[in-house]
C-alpha atoms as a PDB file:
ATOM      1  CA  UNK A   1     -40.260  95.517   4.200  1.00  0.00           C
ATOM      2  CA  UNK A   2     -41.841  94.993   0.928  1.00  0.00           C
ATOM      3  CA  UNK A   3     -39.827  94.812  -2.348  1.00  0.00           C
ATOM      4  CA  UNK A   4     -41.638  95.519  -5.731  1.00  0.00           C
ATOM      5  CA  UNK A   5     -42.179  92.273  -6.507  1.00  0.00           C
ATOM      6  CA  UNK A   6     -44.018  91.918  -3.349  1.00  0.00           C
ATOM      7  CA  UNK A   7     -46.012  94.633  -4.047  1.00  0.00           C
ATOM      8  CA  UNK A   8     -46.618  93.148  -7.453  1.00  0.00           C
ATOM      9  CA  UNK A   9     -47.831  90.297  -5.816  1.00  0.00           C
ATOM     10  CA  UNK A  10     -50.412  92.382  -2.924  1.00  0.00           C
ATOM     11  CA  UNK A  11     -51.852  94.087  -6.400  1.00  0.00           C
ATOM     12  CA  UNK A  12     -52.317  90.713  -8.178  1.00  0.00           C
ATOM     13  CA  UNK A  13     -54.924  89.544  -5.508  1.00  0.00           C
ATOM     14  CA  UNK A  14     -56.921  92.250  -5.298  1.00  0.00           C
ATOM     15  CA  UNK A  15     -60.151  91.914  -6.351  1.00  0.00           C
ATOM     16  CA  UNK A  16     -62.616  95.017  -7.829  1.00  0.00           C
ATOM     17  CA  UNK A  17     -66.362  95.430  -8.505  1.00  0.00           C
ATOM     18  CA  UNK A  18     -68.193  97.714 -10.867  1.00  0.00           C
ATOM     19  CA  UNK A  19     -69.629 100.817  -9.709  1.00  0.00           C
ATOM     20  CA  UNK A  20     -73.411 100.469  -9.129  1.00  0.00           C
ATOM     21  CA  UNK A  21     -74.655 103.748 -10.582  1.00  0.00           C
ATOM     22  CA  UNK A  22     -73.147 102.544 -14.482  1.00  0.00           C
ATOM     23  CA  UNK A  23     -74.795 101.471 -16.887  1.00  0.00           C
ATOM     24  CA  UNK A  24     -73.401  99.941 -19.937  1.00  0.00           C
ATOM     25  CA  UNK A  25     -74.612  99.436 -23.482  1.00  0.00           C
ATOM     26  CA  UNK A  26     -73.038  97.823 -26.252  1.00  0.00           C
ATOM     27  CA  UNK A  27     -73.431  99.724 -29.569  1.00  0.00           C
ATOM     28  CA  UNK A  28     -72.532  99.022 -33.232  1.00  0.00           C
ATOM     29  CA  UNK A  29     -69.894  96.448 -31.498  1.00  0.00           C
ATOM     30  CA  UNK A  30     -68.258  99.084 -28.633  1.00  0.00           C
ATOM     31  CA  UNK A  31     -68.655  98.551 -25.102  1.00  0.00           C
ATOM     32  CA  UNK A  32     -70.699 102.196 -23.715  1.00  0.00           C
ATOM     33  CA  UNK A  33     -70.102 103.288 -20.142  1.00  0.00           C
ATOM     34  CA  UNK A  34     -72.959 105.840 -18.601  1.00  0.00           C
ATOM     35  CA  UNK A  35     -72.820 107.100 -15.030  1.00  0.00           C
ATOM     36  CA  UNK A  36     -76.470 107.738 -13.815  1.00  0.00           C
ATOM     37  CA  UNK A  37     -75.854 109.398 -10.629  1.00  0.00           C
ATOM     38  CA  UNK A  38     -74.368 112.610 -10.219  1.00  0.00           C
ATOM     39  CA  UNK A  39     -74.094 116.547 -11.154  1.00  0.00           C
ATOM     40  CA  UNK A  40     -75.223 117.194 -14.638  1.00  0.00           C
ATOM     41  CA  UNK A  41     -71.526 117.763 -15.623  1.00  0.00           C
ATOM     42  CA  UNK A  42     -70.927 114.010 -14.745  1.00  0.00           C
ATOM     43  CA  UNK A  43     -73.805 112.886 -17.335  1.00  0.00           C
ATOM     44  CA  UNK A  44     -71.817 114.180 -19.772  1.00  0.00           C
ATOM     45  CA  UNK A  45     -69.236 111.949 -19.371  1.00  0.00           C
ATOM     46  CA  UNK A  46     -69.524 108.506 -21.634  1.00  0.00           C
ATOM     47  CA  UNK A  47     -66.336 105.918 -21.723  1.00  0.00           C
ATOM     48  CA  UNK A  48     -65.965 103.591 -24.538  1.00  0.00           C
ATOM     49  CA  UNK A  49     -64.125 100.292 -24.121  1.00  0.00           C
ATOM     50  CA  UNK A  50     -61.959  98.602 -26.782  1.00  0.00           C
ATOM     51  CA  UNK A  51     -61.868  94.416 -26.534  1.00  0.00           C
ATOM     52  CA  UNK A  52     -59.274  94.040 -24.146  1.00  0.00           C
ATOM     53  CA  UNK A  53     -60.886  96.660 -21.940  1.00  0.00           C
ATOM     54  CA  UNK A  54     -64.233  95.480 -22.186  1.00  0.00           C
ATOM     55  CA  UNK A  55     -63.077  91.653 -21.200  1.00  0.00           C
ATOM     56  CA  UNK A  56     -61.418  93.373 -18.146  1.00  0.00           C
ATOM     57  CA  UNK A  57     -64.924  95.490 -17.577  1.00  0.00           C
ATOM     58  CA  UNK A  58     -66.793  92.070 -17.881  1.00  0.00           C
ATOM     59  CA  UNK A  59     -64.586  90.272 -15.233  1.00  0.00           C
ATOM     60  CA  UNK A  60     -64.071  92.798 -12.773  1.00  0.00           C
ATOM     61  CA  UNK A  61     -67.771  90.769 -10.297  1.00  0.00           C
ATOM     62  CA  UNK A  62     -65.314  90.961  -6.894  1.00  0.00           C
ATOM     63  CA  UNK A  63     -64.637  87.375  -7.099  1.00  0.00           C
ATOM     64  CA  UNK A  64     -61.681  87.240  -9.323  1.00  0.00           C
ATOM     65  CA  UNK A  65     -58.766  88.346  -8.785  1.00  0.00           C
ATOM     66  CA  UNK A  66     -56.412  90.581 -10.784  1.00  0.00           C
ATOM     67  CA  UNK A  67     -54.268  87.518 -11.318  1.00  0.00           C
ATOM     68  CA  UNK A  68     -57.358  85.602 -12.684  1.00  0.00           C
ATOM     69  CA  UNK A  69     -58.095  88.138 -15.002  1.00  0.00           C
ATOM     70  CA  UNK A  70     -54.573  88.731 -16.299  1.00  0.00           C
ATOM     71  CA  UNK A  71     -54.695  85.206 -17.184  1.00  0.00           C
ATOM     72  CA  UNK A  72     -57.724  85.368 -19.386  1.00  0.00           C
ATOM     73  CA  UNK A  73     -56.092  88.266 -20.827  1.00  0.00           C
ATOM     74  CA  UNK A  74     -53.143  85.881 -22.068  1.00  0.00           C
ATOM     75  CA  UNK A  75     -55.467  83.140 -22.599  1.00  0.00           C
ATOM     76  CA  UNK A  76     -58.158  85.320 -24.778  1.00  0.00           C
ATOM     77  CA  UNK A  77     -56.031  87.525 -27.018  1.00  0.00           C
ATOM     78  CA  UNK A  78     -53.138  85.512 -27.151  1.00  0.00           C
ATOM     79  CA  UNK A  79     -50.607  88.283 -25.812  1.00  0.00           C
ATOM     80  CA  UNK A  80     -47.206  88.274 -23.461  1.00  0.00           C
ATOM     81  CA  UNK A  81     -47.871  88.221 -19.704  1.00  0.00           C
ATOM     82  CA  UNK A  82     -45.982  91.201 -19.619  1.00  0.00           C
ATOM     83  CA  UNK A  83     -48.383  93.241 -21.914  1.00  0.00           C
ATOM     84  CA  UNK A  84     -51.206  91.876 -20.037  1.00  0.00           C
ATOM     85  CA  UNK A  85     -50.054  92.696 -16.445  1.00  0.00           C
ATOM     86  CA  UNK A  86     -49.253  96.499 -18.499  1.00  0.00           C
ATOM     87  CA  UNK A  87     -53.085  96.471 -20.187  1.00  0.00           C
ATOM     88  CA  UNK A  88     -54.629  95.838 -17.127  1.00  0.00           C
ATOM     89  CA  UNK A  89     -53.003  98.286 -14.371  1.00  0.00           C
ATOM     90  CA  UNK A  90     -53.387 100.994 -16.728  1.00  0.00           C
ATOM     91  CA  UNK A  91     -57.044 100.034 -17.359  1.00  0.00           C
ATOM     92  CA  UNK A  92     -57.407  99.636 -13.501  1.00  0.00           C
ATOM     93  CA  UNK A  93     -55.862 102.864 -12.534  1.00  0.00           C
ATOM     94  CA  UNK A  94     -57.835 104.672 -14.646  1.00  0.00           C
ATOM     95  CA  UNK A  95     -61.121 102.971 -14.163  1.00  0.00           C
ATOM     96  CA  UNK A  96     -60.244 103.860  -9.879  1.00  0.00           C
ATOM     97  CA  UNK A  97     -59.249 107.518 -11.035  1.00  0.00           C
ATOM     98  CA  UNK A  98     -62.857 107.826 -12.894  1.00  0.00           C
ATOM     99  CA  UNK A  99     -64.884 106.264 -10.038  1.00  0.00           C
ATOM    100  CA  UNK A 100     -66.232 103.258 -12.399  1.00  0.00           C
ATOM    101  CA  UNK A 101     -64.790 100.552 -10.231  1.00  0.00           C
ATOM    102  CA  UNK A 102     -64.136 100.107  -6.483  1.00  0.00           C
ATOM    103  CA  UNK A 103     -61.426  98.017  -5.005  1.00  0.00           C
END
């Protein structure tokens, strides 16, 4: 039976990768997400990334895992664990809701 913490654990070594039909763009300093496949309706849709997001963006290659990245969190903007581990499954779950990253 798995306990939370063990779930914690499963979610910490998954790894993602970045959608193939993105493209990004940084302008005047923010991170730009386009998707070029799609319905019209999608192209309308643009996602901008602040710097904790866009770190997360840059390390999601399906080699790290969520762990690894959590730690560069920590490591890069100098913040609790906690908040980190918070940042980044919010950022994840709404990258999967969007389609912008696959597991």
């Amino acid at each position: 039976m798995k306990t939370p913490d063990n779930e914690k654990e499963d979610s910490q070594t998954k790894v993602f990768q970045k959608n193939k039909d993105l493209v990004s763009r940084k302008i005047a300093g923010e991170l730009f997400l386009v998707p070029v496949k799609g319905k019209l309706a999608d192209m309308q849709q643009l996602y901008t990334l602040n710097p904790v997001a866009e770190y997360i963006w840059k390390e999601l290659d399906a080699k790290k895992s969520l762990q690894e990245v959590c730690d560069g969190i920590v490591e890069e903007f100098e913040v609790s664990k906690e908040e980190a581990e918070a940042d980044l499954r919010e950022l994840i779950s709404e990258l999967l809701k969007a389609g912008l990253i696959k597991e």
